[in-house]
Protein backbone atom coordinates (compact mmCIF):
# COMPACT_ATOMS: atom_id res chain seq x y z
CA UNK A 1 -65.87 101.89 74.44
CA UNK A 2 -64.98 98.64 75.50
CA UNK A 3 -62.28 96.23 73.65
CA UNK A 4 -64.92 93.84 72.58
CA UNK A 5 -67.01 96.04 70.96
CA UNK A 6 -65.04 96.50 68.19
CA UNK A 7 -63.58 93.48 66.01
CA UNK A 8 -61.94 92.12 63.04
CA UNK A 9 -64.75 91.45 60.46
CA UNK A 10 -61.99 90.62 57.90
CA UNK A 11 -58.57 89.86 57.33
CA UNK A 12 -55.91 88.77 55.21
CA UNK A 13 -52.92 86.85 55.73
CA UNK A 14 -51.30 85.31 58.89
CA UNK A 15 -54.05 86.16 61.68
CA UNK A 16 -51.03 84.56 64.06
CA UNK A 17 -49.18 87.01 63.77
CA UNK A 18 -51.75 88.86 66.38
CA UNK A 19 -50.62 86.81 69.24
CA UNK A 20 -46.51 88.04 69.23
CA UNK A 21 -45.89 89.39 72.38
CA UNK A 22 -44.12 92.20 71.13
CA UNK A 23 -47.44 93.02 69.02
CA UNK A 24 -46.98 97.16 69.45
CA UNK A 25 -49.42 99.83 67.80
CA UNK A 26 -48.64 102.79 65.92
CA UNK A 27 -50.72 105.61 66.14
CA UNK A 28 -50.15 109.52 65.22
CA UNK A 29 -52.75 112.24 64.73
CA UNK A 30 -53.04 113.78 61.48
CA UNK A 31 -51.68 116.79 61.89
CA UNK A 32 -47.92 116.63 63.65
CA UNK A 33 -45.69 119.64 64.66
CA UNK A 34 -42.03 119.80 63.11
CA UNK A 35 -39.60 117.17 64.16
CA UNK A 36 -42.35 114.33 64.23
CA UNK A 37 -40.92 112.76 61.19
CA UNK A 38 -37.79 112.26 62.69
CA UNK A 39 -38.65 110.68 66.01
CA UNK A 40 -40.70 108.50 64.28
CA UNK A 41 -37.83 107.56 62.00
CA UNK A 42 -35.57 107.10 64.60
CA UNK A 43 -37.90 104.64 66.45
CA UNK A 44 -38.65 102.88 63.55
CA UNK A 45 -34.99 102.03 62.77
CA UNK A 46 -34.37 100.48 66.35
CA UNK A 47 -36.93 98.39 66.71
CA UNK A 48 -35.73 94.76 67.17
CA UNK A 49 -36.34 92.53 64.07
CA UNK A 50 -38.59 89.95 65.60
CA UNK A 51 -40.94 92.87 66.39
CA UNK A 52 -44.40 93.09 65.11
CA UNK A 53 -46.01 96.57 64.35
CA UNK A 54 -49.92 97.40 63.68
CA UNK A 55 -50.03 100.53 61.73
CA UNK A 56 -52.72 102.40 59.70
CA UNK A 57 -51.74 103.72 56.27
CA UNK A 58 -53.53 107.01 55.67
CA UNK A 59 -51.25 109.52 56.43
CA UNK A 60 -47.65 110.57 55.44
CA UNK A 61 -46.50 109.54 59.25
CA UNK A 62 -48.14 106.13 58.87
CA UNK A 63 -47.22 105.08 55.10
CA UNK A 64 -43.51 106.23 55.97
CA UNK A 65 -43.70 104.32 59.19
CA UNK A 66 -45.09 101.14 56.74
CA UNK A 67 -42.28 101.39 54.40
CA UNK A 68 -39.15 101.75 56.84
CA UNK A 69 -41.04 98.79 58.34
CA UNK A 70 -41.12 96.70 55.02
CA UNK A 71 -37.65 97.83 54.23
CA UNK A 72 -36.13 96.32 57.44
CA UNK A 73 -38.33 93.42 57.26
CA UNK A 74 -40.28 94.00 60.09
CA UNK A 75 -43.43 92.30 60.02
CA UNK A 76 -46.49 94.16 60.31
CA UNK A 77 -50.19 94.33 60.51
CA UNK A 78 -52.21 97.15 58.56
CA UNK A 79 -55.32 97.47 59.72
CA UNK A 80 -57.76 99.74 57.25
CA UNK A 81 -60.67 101.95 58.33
CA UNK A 82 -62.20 100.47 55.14
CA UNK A 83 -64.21 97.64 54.24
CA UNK A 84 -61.16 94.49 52.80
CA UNK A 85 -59.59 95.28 49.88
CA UNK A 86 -56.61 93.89 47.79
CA UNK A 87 -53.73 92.99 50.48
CA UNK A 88 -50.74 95.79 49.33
CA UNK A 89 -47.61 93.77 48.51
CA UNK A 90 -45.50 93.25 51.36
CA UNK A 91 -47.70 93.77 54.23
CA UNK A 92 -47.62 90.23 56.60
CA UNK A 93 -51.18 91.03 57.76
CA UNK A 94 -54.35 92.94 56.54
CA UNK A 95 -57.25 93.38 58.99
CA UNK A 96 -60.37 95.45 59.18
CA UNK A 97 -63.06 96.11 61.86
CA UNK A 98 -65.41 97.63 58.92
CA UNK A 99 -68.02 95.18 57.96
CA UNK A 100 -70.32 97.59 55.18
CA UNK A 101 -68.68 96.68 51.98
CA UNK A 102 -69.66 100.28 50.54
CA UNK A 103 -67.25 101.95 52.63
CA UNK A 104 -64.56 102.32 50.55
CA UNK A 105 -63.00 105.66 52.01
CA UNK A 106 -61.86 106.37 55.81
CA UNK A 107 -64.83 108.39 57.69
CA UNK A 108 -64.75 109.74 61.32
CA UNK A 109 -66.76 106.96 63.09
CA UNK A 110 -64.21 104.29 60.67
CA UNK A 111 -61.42 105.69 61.92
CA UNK A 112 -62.38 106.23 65.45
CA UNK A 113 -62.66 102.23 65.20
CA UNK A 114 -59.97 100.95 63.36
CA UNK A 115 -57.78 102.92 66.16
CA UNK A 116 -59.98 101.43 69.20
CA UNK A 117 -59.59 97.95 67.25
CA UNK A 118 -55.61 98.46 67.53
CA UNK A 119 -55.70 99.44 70.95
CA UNK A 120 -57.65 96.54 71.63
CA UNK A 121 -55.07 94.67 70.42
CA UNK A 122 -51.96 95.85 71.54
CA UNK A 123 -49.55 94.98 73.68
CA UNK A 124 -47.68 98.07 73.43
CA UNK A 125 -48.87 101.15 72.03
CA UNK A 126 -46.66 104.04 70.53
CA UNK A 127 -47.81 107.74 69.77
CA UNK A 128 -46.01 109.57 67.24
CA UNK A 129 -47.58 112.80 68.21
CA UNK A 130 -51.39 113.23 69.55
CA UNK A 131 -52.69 116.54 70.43
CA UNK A 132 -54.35 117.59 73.66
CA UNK A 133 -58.19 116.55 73.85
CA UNK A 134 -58.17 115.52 70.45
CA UNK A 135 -60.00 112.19 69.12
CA UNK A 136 -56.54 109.73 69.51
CA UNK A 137 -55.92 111.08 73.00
CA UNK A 138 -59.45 110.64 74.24
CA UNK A 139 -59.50 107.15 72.87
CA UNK A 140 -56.82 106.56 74.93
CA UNK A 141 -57.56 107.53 78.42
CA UNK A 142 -57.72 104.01 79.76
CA UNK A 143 -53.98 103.54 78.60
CA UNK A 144 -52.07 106.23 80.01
CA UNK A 145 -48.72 104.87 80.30
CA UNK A 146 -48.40 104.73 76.23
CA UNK A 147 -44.66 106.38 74.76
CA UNK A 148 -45.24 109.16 72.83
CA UNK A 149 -42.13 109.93 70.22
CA UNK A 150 -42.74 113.71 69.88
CA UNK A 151 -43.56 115.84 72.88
CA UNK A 152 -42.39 118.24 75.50
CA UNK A 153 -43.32 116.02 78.30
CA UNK A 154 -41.74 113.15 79.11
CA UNK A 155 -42.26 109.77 77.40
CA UNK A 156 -43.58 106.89 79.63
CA UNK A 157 -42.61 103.40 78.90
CA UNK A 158 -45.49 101.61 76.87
CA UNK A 159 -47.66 99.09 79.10
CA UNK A 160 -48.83 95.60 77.74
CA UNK A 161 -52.35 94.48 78.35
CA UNK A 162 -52.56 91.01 79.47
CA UNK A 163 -56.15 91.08 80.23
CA UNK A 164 -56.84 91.35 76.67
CA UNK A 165 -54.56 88.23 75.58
CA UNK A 166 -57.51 85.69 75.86
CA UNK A 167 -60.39 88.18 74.38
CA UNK A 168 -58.25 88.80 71.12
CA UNK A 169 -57.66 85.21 70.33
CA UNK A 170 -61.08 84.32 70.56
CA UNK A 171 -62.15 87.23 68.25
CA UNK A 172 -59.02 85.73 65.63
CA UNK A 173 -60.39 82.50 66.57
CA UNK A 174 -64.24 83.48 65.05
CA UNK A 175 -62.78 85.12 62.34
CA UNK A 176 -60.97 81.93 61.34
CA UNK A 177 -64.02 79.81 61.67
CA UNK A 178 -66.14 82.29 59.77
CA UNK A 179 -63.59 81.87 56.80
CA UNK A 180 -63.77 78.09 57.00
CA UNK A 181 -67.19 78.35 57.25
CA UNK A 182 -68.17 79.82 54.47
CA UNK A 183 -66.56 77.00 52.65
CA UNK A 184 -65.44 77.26 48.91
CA UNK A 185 -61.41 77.15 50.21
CA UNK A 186 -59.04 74.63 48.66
CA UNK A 187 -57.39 72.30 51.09
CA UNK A 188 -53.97 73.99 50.90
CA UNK A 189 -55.92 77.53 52.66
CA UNK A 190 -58.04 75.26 54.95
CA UNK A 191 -55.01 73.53 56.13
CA UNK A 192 -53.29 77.37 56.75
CA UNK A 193 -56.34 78.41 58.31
CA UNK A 194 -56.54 75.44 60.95
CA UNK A 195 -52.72 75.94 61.72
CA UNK A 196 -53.13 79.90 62.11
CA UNK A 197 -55.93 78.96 64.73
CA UNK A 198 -54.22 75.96 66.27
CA UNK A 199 -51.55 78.66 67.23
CA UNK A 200 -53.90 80.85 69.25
CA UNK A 201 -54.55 80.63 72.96
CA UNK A 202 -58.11 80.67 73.42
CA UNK A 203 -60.29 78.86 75.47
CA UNK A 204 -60.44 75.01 74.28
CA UNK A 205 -63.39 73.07 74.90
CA UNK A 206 -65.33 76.34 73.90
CA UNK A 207 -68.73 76.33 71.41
CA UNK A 208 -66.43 77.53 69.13
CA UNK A 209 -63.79 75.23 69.36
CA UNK A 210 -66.72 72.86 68.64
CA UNK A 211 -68.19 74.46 65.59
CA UNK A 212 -64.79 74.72 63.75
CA UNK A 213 -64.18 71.22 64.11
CA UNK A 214 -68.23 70.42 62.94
CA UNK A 215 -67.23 72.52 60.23
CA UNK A 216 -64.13 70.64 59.36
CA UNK A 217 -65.32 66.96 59.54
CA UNK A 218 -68.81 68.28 57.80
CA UNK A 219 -67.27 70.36 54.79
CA UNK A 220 -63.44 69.07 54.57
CA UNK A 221 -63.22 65.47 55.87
CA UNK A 222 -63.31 63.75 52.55
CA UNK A 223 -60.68 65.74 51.19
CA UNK A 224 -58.31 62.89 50.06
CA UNK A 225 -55.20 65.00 50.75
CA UNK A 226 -55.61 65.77 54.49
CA UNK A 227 -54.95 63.51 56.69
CA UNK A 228 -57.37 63.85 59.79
CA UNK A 229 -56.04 61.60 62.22
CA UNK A 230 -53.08 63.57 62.37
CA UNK A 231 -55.00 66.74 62.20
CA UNK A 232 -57.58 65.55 65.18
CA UNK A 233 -54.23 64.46 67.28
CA UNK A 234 -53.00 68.53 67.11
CA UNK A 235 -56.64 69.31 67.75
CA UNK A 236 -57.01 67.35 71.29
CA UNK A 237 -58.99 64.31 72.02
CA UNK A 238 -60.05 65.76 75.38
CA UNK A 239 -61.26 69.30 73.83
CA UNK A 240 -64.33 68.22 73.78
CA UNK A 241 -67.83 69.90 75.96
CA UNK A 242 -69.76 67.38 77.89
CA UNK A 243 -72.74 68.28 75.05
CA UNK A 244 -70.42 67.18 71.94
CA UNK A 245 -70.26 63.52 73.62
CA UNK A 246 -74.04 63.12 74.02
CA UNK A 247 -76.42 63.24 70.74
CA UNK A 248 -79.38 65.59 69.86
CA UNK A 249 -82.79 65.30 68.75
CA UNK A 250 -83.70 68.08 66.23
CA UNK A 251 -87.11 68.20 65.19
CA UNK A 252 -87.72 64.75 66.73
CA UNK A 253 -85.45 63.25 65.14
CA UNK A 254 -81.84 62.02 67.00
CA UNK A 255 -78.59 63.58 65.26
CA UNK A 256 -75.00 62.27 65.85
CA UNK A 257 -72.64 63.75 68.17
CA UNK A 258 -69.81 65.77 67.38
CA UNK A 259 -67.87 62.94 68.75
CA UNK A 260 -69.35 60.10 67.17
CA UNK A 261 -69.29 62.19 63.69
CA UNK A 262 -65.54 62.58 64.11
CA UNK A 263 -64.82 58.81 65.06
CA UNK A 264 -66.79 57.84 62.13
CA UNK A 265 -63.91 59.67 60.33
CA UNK A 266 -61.33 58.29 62.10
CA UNK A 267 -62.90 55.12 61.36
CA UNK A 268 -62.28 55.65 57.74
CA UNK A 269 -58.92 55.36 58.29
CA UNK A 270 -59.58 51.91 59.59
CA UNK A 271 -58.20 49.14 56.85
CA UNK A 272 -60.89 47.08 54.89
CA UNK A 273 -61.48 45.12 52.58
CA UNK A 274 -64.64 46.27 51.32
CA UNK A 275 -63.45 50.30 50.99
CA UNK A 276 -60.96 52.18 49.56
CA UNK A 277 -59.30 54.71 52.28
CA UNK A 278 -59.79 58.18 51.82
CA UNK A 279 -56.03 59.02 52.22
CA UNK A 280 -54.11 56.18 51.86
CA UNK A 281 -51.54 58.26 53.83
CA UNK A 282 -53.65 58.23 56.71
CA UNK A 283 -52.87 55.41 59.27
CA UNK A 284 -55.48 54.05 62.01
CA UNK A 285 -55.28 55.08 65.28
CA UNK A 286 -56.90 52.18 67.96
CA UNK A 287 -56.00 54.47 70.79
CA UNK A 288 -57.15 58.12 69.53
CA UNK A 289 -60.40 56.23 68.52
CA UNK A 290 -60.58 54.65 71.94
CA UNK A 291 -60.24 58.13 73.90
CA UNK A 292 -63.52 59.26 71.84
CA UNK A 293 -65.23 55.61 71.82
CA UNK A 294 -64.87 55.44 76.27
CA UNK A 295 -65.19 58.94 76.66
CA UNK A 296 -68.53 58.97 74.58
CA UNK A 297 -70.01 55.85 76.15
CA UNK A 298 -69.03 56.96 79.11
CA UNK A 299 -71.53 59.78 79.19
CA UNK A 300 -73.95 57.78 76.69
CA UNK A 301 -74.20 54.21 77.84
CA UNK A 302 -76.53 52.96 75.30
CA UNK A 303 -75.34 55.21 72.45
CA UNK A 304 -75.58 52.39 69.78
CA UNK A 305 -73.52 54.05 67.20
CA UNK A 306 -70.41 53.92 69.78
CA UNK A 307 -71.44 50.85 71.23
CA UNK A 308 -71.01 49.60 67.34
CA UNK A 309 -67.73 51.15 67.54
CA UNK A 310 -66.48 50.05 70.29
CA UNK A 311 -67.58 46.22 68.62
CA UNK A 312 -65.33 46.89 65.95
CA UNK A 313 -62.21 48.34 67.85
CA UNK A 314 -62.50 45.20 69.59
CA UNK A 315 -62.63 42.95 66.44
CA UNK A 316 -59.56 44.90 65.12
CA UNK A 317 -57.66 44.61 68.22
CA UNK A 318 -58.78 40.50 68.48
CA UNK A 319 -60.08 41.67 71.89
CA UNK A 320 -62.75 38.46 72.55
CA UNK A 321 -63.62 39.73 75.78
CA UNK A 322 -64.66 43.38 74.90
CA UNK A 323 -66.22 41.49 71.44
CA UNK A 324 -68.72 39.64 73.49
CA UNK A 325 -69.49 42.35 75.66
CA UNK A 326 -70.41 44.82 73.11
CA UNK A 327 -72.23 42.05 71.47
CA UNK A 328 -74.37 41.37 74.24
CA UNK A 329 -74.61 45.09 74.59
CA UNK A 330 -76.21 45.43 71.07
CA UNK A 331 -78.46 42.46 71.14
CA UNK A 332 -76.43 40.21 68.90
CA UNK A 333 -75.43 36.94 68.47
CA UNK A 334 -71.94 36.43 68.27
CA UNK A 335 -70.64 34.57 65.45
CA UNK A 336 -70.15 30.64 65.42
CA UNK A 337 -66.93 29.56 64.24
């Protein structure tokens, strides 16, 4: 089973948290020989502080391993082989590969993938105890340098997987959009939401990259508490794909680009007379508008919704030259004093 086939249908709570570099899964077959509880204890209590642990919470190894955790303040990530449920108190993440809603109980096959989905994840993965051939120790075959607490051999020194780095954030980063897509948040949680994703490193320009921030101007830019131009500064002028400069025609008719629908926004932001901003926080921003306005023209000469733009950057920056250009450009006559 490959990493990719299994991933987070839900979650709750800081999704960040899944890009710490000390990110280390605990796993532990069921059934554990005397003297498990203790090495596990004993590991648990010297972890470092900033560490963050994944951890199941089905059996007595795992929920003791969760509450020494909580107790030192460790944050952690429980990941159910269960459809989403409430969030337990104290737990920094929640996240679930189980999509069906009417599992409500572990099974084999869930189980199978909520451990695959940690191991996916991990940079470092920790055994409590796994028997020969069983389930956990097939599963992880492709990761044999994992440390195993209790066992007669000796423990190997946990390997991180930095081929996985990338995958993983782009699987947080479609679980993000899928939130924010669904729409219905307040702006507080759509504001958390864009930071959790702003923190991940995936790949940026990217299709989704692109439909988050459709999604944003489309569902959440009139939201007169959030200020987009300082959003759209985080997000990156030059994140754009050489499609999202250059419009569409759906079902004969042509449809704005994703760049000209978020410089009409920043345009909003633009002072005049004859509208009330959105935010009145917000400030204009001639030169993040210009990146989108050139870049956009650049690929779309005779896009006449930048070229209009582009006219009225150049009225508000009492640029004559570029004013008659763009005049010309558009077929109009300038104005007579």
């Amino acid at each position: 089973m490959k990493p990719t086939d299994v991933q987070i249908q839900s979650y709750q709570g800081d999704i960040s948290l899944l890009q710490s570099p000390s990110l280390t899964a605990f796993l532990c077959s069921h059934r554990v020989p005397t003297g498990t509880t203790e090495d596990v204890t004993r590991w648990v209590d010297q972890l470092p502080t900033d560490t963050v642990v994944m951890c199941g919470n089905l059996t007595g190894v795992e929920q003791l391993v969760l509450s020494r955790l909580q107790q030192r303040g460790i944050k952690t990530v429980l990941v159910l082989a269960t459809a989403m449920a409430q969030s337990p108190i104290g737990n920094s993440l929640v996240i679930t590969p189980v999509a069906d809603p009417s599992i409500t109980t572990p099974t084999g096959a869930s189980s199978a993938m909520r451990n695959q989905l940690m191991i996916s994840l991990a940079r470092q993965i920790v055994v409590g105890f796994m028997s020969d051939n069983g389930r956990l120790a097939r599963q992880l075959l492709n990761h044999p340098q994992v440390t195993v607490l209790h066992t007669d051999g000796q423990c190997q020194v946990a390997e991180t997987n930095p081929d996985l780095i990338q995958s993983n954030a782009e699987c947080m980063g479609w679980a993000i959009y899928e939130q924010i897509h669904a729409g219905n948040l307040s702006s507080i949680d759509m504001r958390r939401l864009l930071q959790q994703y702003l923190r991940l490193d995936n790949p940026r320009p990217s299709l989704l990259h692109s439909l988050l921030l459709f999604t944003v101007v489309k569902q959440y830019g009139k939201l007169p508490d959030f200020n987009f131009t300082a959003f759209f500064k985080l997000w990156g002028a030059n994140k754009f794909r050489p499609e999202d400069l250059k419009s569409q025609k759906v079902e004969g008719k042509w449809m704005p680009s994703l760049a000209d629908r978020v410089t009409a926004r920043l345009f909003k932001a633009m002072p005049s007379k004859f509208r009330e901003p959105i935010n009145p926080a917000e400030q204009f921003d001639p030169a993040l508008a210009h990146s989108l306005v050139d870049a956009a023209l650049k690929r779309s000469p005779k896009n006449k919704r930048m070229l209009q733009r582009a006219l009225n950057l150049a009225f508000f920056e009492h640029n004559s030259q570029d004013i008659t250009k763009y005049q010309q450009l558009l077929g109009k006559e300038p104005k007579r004093k």
